[in-house]
Protein backbone atom coordinates (compact mmCIF):
# COMPACT_ATOMS: atom_id res chain seq x y z
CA UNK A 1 -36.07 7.44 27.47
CA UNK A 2 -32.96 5.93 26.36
CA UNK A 3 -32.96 2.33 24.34
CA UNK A 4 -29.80 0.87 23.45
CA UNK A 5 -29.32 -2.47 21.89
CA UNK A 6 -26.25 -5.01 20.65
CA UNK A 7 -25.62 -7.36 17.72
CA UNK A 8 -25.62 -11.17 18.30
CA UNK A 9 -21.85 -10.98 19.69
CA UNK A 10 -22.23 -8.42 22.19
CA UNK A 11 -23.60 -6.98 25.04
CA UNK A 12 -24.75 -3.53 25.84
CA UNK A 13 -23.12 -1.35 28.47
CA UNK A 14 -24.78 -0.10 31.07
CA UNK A 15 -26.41 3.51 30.75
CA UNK A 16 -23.75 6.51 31.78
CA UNK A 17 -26.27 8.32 33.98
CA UNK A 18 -23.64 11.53 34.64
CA UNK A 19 -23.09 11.98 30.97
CA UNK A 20 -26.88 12.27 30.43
CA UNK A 21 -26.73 15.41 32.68
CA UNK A 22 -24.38 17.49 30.68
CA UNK A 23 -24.33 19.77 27.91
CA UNK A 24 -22.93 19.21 24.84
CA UNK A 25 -19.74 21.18 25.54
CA UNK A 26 -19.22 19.16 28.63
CA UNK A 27 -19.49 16.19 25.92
CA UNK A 28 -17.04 17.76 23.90
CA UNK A 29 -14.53 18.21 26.76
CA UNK A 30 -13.69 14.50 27.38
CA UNK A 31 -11.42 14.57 24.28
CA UNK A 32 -8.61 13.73 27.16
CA UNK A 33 -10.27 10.10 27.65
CA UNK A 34 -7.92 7.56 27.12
CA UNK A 35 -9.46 4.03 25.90
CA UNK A 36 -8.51 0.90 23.58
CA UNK A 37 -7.52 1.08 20.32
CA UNK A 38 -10.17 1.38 17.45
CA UNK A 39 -12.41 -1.54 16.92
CA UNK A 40 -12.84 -1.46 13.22
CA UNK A 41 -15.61 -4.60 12.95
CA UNK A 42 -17.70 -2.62 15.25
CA UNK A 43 -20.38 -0.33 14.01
CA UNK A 44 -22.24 2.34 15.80
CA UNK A 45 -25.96 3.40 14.91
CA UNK A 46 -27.21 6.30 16.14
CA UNK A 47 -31.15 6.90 14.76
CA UNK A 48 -34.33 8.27 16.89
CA UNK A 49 -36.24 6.39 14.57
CA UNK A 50 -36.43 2.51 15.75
CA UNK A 51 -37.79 1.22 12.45
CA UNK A 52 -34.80 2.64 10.82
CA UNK A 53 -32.14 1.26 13.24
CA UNK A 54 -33.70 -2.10 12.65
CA UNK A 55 -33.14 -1.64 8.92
CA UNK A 56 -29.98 -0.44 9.23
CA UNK A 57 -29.11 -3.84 11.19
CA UNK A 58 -30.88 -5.61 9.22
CA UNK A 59 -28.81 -4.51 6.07
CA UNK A 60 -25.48 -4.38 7.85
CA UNK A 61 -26.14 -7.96 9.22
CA UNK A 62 -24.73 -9.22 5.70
CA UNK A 63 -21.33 -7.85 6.61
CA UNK A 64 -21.04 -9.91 9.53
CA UNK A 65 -19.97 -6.77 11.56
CA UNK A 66 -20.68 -5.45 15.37
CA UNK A 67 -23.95 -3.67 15.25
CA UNK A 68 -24.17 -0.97 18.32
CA UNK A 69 -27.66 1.23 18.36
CA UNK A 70 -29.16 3.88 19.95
CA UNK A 71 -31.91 5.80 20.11
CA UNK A 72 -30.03 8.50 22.39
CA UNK A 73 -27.77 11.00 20.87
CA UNK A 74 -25.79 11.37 24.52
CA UNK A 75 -25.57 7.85 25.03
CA UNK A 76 -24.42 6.89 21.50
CA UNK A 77 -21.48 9.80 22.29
CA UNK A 78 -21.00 7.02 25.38
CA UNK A 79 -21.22 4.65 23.28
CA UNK A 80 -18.60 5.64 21.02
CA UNK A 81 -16.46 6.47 23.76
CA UNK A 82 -16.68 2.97 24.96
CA UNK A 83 -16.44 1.05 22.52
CA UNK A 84 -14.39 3.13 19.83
CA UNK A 85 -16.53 1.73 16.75
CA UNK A 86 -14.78 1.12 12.67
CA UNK A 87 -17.91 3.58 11.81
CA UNK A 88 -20.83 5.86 13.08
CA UNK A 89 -23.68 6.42 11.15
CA UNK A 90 -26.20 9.23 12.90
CA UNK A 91 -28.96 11.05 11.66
CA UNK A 92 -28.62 14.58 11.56
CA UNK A 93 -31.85 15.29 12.91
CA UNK A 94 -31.87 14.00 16.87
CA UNK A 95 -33.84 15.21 20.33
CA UNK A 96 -30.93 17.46 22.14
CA UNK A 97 -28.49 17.15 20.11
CA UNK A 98 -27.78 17.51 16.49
CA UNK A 99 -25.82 15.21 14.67
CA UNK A 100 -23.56 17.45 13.96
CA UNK A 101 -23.14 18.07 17.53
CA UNK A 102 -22.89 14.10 17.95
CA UNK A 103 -20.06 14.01 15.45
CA UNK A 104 -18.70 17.05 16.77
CA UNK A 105 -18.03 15.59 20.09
CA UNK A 106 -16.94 11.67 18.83
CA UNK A 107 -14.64 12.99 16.94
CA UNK A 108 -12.55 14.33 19.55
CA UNK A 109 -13.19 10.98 21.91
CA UNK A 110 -12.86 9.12 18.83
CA UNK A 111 -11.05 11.19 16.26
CA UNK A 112 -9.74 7.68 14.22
CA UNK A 113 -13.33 6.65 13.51
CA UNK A 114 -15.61 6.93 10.41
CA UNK A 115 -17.92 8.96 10.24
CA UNK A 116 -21.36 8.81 8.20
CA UNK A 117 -24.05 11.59 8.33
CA UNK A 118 -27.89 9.91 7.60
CA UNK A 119 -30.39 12.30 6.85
CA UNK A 120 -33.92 12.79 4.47
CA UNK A 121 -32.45 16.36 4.11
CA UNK A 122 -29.87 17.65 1.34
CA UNK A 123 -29.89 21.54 2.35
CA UNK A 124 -25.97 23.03 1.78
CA UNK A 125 -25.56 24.41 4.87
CA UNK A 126 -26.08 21.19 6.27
CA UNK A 127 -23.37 19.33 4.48
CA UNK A 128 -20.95 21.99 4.86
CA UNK A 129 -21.44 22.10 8.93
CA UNK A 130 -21.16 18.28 9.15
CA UNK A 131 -18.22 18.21 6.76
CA UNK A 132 -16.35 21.60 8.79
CA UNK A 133 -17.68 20.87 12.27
CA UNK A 134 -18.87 16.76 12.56
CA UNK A 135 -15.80 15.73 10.18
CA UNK A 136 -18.14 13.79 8.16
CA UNK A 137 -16.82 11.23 5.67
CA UNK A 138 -19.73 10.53 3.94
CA UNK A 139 -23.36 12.04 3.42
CA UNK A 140 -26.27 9.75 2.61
CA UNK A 141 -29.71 10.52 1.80
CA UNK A 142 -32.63 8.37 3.34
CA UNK A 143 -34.45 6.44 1.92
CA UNK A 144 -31.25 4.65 1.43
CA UNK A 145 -29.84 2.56 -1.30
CA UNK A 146 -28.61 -0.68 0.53
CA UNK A 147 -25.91 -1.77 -2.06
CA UNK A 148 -24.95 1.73 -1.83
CA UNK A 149 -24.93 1.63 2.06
CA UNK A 150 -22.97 -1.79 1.84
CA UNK A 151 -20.19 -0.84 -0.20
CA UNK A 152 -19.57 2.36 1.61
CA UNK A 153 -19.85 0.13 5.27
CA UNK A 154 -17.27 -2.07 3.32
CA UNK A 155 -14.88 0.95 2.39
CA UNK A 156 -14.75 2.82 5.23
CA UNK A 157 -14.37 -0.71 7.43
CA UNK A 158 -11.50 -1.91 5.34
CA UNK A 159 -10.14 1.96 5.71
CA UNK A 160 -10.70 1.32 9.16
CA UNK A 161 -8.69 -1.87 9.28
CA UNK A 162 -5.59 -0.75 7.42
CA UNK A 163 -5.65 2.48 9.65
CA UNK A 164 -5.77 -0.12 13.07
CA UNK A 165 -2.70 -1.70 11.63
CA UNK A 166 -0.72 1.58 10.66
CA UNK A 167 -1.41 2.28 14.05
CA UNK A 168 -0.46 -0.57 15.86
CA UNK A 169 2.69 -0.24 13.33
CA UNK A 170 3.30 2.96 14.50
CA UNK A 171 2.91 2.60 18.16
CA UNK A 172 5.37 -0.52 17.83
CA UNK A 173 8.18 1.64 15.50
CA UNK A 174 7.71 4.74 18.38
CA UNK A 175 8.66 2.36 21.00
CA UNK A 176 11.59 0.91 19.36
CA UNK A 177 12.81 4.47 18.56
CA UNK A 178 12.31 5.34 22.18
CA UNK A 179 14.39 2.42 23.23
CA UNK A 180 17.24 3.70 20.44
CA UNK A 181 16.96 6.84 22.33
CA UNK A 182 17.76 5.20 25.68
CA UNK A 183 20.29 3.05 24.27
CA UNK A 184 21.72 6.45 22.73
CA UNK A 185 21.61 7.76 26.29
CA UNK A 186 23.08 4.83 28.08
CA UNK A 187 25.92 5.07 25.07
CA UNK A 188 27.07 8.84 25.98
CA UNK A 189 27.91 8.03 29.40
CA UNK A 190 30.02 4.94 28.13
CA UNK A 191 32.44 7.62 26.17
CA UNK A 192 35.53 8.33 27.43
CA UNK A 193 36.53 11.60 28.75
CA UNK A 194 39.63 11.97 26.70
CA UNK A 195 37.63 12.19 23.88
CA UNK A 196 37.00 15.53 22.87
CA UNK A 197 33.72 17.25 22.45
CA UNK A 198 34.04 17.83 18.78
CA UNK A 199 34.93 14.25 18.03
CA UNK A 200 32.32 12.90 20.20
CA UNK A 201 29.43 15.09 18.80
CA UNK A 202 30.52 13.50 15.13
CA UNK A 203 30.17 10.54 16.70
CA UNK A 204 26.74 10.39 18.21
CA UNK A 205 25.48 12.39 14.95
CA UNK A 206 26.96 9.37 12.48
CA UNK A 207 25.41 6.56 14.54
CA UNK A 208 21.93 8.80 14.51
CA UNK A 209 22.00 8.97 10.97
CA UNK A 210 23.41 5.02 10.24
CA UNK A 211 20.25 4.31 12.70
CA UNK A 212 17.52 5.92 10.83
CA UNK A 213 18.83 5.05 7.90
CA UNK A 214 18.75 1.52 8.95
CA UNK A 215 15.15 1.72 10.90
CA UNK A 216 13.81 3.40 7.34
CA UNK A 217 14.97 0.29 5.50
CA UNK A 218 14.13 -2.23 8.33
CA UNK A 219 10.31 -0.87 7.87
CA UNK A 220 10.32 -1.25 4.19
CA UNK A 221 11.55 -4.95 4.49
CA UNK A 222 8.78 -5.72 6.95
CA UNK A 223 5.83 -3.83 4.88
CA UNK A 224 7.32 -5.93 2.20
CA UNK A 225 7.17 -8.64 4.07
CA UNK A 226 3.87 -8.48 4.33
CA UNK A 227 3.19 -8.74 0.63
CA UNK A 228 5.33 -11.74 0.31
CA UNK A 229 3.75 -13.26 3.39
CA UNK A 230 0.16 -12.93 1.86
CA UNK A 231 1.03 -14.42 -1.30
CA UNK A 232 4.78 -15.01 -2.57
CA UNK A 233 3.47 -14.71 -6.36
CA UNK A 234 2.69 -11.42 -5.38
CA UNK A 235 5.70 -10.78 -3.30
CA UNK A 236 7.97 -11.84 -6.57
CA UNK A 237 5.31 -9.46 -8.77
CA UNK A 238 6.18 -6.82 -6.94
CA UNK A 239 10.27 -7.04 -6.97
CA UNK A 240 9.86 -7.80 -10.78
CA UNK A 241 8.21 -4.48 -10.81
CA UNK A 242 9.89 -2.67 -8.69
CA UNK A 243 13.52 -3.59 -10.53
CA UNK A 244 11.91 -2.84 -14.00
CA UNK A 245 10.69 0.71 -12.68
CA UNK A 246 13.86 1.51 -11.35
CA UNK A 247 15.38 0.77 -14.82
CA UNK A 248 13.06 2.74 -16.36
CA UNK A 249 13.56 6.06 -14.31
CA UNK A 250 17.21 6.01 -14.80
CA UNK A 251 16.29 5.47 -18.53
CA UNK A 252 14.11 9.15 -17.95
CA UNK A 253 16.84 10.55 -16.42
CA UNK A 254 15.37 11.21 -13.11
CA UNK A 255 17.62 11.81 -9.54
CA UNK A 256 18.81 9.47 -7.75
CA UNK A 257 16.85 9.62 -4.97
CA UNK A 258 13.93 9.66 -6.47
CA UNK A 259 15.13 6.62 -8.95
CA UNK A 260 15.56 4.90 -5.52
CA UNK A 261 11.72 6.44 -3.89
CA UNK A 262 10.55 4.83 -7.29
CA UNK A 263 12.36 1.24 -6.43
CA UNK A 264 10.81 1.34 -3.16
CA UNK A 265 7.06 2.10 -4.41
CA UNK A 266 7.49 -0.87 -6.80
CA UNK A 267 7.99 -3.03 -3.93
CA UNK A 268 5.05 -1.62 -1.66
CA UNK A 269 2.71 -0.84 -4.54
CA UNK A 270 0.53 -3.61 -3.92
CA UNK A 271 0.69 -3.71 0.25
CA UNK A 272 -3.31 -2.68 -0.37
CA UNK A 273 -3.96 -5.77 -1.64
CA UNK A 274 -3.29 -8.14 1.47
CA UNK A 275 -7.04 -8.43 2.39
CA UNK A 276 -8.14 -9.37 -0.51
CA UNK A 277 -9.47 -12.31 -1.67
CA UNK A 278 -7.40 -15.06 -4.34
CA UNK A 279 -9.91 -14.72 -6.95
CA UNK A 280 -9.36 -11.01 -6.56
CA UNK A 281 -5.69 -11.29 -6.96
CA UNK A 282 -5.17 -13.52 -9.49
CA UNK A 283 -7.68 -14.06 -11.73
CA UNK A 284 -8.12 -11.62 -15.07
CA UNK A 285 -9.36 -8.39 -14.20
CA UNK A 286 -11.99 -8.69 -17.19
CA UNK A 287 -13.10 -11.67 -15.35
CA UNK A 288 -14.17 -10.50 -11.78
CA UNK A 289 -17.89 -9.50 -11.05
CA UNK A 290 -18.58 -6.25 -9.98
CA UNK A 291 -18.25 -6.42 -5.98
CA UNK A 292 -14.73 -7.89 -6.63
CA UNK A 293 -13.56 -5.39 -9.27
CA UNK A 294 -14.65 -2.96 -6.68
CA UNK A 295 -12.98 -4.77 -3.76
CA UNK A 296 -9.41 -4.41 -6.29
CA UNK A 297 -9.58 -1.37 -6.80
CA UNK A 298 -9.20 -0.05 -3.80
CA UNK A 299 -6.36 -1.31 -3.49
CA UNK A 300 -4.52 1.83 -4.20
CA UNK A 301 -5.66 4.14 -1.44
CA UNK A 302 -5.72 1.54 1.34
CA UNK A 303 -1.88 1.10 0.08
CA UNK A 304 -1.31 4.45 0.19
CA UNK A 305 -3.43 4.97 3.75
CA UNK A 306 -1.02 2.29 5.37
CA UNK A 307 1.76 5.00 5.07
CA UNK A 308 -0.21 8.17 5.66
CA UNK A 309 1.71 10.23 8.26
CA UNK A 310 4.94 8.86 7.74
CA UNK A 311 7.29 11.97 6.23
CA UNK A 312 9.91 10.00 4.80
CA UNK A 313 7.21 8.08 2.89
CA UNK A 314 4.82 10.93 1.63
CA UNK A 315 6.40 10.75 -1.86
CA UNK A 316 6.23 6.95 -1.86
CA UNK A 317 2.72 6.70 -0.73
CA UNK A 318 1.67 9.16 -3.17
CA UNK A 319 3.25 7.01 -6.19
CA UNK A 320 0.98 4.32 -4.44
CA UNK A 321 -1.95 5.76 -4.64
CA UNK A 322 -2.01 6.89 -8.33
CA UNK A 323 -0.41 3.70 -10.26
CA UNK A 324 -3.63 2.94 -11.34
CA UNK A 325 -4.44 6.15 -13.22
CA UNK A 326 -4.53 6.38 -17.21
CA UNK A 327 -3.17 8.97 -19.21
CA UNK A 328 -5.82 9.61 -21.07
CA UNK A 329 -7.72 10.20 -17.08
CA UNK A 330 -9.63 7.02 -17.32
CA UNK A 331 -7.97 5.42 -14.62
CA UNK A 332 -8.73 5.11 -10.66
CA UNK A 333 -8.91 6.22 -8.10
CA UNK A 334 -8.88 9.76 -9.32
CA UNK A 335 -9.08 10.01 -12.72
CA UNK A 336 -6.30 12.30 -13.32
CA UNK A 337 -4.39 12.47 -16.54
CA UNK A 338 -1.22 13.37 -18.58
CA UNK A 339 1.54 15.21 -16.02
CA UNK A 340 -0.49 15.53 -13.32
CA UNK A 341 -0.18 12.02 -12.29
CA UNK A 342 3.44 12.03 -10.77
CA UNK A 343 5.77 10.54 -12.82
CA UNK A 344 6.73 7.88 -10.77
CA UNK A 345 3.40 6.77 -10.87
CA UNK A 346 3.65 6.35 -14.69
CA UNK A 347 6.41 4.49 -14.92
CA UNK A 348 5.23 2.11 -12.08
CA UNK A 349 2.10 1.79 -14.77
CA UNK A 350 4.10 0.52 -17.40
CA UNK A 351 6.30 -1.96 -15.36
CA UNK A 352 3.04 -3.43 -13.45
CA UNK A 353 0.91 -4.13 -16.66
CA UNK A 354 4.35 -5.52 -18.68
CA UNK A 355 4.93 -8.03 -15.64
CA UNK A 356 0.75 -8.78 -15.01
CA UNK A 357 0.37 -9.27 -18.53
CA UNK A 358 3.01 -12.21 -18.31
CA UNK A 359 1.05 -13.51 -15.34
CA UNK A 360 -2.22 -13.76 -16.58
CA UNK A 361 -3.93 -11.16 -14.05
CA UNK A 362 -4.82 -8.85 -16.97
CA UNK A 363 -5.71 -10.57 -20.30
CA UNK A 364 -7.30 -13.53 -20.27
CA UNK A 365 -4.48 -15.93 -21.44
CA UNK A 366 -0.61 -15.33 -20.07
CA UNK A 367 1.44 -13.58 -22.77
CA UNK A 368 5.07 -13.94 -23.61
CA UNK A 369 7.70 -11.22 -23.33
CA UNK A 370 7.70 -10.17 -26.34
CA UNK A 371 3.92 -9.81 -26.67
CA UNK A 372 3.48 -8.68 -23.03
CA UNK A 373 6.13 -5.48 -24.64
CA UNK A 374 3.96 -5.64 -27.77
CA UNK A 375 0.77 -4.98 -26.34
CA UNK A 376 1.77 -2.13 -23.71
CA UNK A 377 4.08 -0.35 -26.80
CA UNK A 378 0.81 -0.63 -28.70
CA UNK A 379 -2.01 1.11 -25.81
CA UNK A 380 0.91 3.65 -25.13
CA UNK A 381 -1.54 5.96 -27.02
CA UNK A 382 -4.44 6.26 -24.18
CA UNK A 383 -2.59 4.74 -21.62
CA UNK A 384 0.77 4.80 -20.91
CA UNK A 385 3.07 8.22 -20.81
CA UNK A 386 4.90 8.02 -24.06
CA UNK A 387 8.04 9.00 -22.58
CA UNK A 388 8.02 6.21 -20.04
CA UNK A 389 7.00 3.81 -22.70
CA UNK A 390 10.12 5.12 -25.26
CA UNK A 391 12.22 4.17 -21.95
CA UNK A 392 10.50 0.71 -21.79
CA UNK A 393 12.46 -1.04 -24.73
CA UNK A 394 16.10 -0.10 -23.41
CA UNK A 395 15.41 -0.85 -19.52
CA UNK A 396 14.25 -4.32 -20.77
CA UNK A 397 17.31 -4.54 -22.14
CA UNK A 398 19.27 -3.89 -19.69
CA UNK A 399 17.24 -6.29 -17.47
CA UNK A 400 17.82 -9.24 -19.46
CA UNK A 401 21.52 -8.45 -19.81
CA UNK A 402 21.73 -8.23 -15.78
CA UNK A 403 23.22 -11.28 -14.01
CA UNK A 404 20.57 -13.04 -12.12
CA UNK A 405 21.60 -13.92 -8.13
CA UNK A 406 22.19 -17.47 -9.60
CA UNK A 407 24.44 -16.73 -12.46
CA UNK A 408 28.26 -15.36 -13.31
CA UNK A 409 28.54 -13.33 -16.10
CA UNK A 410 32.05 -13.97 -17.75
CA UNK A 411 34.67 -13.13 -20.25
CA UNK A 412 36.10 -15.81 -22.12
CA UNK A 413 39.54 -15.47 -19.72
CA UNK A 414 37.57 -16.15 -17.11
CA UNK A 415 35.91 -19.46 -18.30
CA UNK A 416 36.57 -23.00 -16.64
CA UNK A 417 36.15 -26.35 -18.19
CA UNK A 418 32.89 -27.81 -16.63
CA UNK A 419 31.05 -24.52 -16.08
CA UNK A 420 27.29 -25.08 -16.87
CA UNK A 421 25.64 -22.26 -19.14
CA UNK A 422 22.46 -20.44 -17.62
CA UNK A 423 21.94 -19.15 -21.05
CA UNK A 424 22.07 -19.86 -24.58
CA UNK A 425 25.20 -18.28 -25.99
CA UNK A 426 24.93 -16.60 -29.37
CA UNK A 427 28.60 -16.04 -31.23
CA UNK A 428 29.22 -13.12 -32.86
CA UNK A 429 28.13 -14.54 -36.38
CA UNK A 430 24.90 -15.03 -35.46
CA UNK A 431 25.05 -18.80 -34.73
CA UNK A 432 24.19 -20.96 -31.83
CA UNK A 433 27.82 -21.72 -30.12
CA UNK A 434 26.81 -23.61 -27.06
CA UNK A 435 22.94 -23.87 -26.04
CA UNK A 436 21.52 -23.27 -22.09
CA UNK A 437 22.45 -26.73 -19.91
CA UNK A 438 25.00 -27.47 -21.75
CA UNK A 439 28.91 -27.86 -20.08
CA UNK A 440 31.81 -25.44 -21.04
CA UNK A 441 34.38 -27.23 -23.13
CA UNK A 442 37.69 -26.65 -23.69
CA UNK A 443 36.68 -26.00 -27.23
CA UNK A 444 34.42 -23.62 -26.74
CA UNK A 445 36.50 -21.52 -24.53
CA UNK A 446 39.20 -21.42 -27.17
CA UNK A 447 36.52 -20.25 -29.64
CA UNK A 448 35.71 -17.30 -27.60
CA UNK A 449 39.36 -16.30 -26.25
CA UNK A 450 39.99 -16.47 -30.21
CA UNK A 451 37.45 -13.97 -31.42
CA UNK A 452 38.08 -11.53 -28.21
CA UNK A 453 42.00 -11.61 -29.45
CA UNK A 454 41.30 -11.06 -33.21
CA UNK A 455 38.88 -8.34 -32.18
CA UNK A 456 39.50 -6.80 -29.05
CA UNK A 457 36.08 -7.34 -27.92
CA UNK A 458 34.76 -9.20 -24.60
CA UNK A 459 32.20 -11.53 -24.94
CA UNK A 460 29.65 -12.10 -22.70
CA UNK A 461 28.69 -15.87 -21.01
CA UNK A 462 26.63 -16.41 -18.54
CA UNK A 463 27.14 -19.38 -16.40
CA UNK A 464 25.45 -20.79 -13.07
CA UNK A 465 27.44 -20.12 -9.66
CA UNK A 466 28.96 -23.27 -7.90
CA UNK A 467 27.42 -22.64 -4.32
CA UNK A 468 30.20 -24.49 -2.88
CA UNK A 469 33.15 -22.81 -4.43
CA UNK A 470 31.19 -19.69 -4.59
CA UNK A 471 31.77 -19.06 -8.32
């Protein structure tokens, strides 16, 4: 007999009679079946127990998620083809079909969803044919632990989530690139005969490469976007972070391209974080209880999930993923220490805590520069890579020297009456010249014209631009 029952906000689907007829290989053979996308609120039980489906709902009620149940192994394989669920929990131990066998066959209908293997056995040859065969995600052990059972529901539905969007993402970049290739197409029948073949191969292969280039950068701006669009306090964090970072890995001497990979991860590292809550974001991390400490933390694999797949952003992703580790291997999510945590990783470490610490989001009371540098020099010891933190000093440097979008930095040649100072100017003895607000006099641009004379030395003044003379 086959049972099947919905949550509040559904309704079931009628029994697939012709499905009930075949054999699990037939099941197994309708990986061709095209259906929506994944549903990742939705959650599939699959149990030929009834008392522990309804305490399995019962639990996952709290979630406020799309409870599907059967008693059937076929139909829930119907089910799941249907209805393409976040995650499926199964027993392992159904009438006609294993649960292997069930997760075996959903995940080629369903390869993009969860899957979560329920079972009062632990024998190893079980786990290892759900893990090789079922592609099982997680293994729990009746009777269950429902905080346990919650926060891995929570997981694996947030995994789900970010994995709908990457998708959706994905689908939307393919189709753009496939009308680029048409365009491209259109394009090479537009080129004049006269031009030879060499010339016009050059050609096409330039405006490829300009293209990607361009499409590469176009999808960084919009996943950065995103940041900014949850929160702009966190969209600034991040390009405080990511501009420190940089600065730091040309500090360490690293290649270009990878000082640039590094930029880029400083502006995406926190892209995990757009679910979450304010009071996750923002408030200490000492502070939070322990479902929203969870809920932060991971942060760094649902960042790094958003990219999985991408090529030209395995490096990147990567970075993401381990930013939160510790030297010393007391970080998350891994727990791997000293070199093995890529090196961009470190340095995004150090330029994260310096600019959190500033913000509040780490200790409980905002600290200044100077103690923000202070307390990161002084945990460099557990940590922080020493190297990256030697590099920290100098790349702050250099950051506070750098002219911000709104200022000039000038010589004293170069100085007009009536320029406004964005800075405090200190002269070469030591002394306060001019202080930050204040006009540039006539006075005070012979000063500095007189020392760069005697001395042969440039000064630096930093002034705010005029937008409407564009100085």
């Amino acid at each position: 007999m086959i049972s099947a029952s919905l949550a509040e906000n559904t309704s079931g689907p009628e029994p697939d009679t012709a499905n009930q007829a075949d054999s699990p290989a037939n099941l197994l053979s309708e990986s061709s079946y095209a259906s929506k996308d994944l549903s990742p609120d939705v959650v599939l039980l699959i149990d030929d127990d009834p008392d522990v489906l309804m305490a399995l709902r019962k639990e996952l009620r709290k979630l406020n998620l799309t409870v599907l149940t059967s008693l059937d192994a076929r139909e829930g394989v119907s089910l799941a083809k249907h209805h393409k669920p976040g995650v499926v929990i199964c027993d392992i131990r159904m009438p006609e079909l294993s649960g292997v066998e069930v997760f075996e066959a959903i995940h080629q209908i369903s390869p993009d969803s969860a899957r979560v293997m329920l079972t009062g056995f632990s024998e190893l040859d079980t786990v290892v044919s759900s893990i090789n065969r079922g592609h099982v995600n997680r293994y729990l052990c009746k009777p269950l632990d429902a905080e346990m059972l919650q926060l891995t529901l929570s997981e694996l539905v947030g995994l789900a989530r970010v994995k709908l969007e990457r998708i959706k993402a994905a689908r939307e970049l393919n189709n753009r690139a496939a009308e680029l290739e048409l365009l491209n197409s259109s394009l090479e029948h537009c080129i004049s005969e006269r031009i030879r073949e060499f010339e016009q191969a050059k050609l096409f292969l330039d405006m490829s490469r300009r293209e990607q280039k361009a499409q590469y950068f176009s999808a960084i701006k919009v996943f950065s976007g995103l940041t900014e669009l949850r929160s702009p306090q966190l969209g600034a964090h991040s390009k405080r972070v990511a501009e420190l970072a940089r600065l730091i890995a040309i500090e360490l001497g690293c290649d270009p391209n990878y000082v640039n990979e590094v930029y880029i991860a400083g502006l995406l590292h926190d892209v995990g974080k757009i679910g979450l809550s304010d009071e996750a974001l923002f408030m200490p991390v000492g502070s939070l209880g322990k479902e929203l400490r969870t809920e932060l933390m991971t942060h760094c694999t649902k960042g790094q999930a958003v990219f999985a797949g991408l090529a030209d952003m395995e490096t990147i992703a990567t970075m993401i993923r381990h930013h939160h580790e510790r030297f010393d291997g007391e970080g998350y999510p891994d727990g791997i220490l000293n070199q093995v945590i890529p090196i961009g990783s470190r340095i995004l470490a150090v330029a994260e805590d310096y600019d959190e610490l500033q913000q509040g989001w780490l200790a409980p009371k905002k600290l200044s520069e100077d103690e923000a540098l202070s307390f990161v020099m002084k945990s460099g010891e557990s940590r922080y890579d020493p190297q990256v933190l030697q590099a920290l000093p100098p790349a702050l440097e250099k950051l506070r020297a750098a002219p911000r979008l709104e200022e000039r930095l000038l010589s004293g040649s170069e100085l007009m009456v009536g320029q406004t100072l964005s800075r405090d100017f200190i002269g070469p003895d030591g002394y306060l010249w001019l202080s930050k607000e204040k006009l540039v006099s006539k006075h005070f641009i012979d000063q500095v014209k007189e020392y760069e004379a005697t001395h042969g030395k440039s000064q630096k003044v930093y002034v705010y631009r005029l937008k409407r003379s564009g100085r």
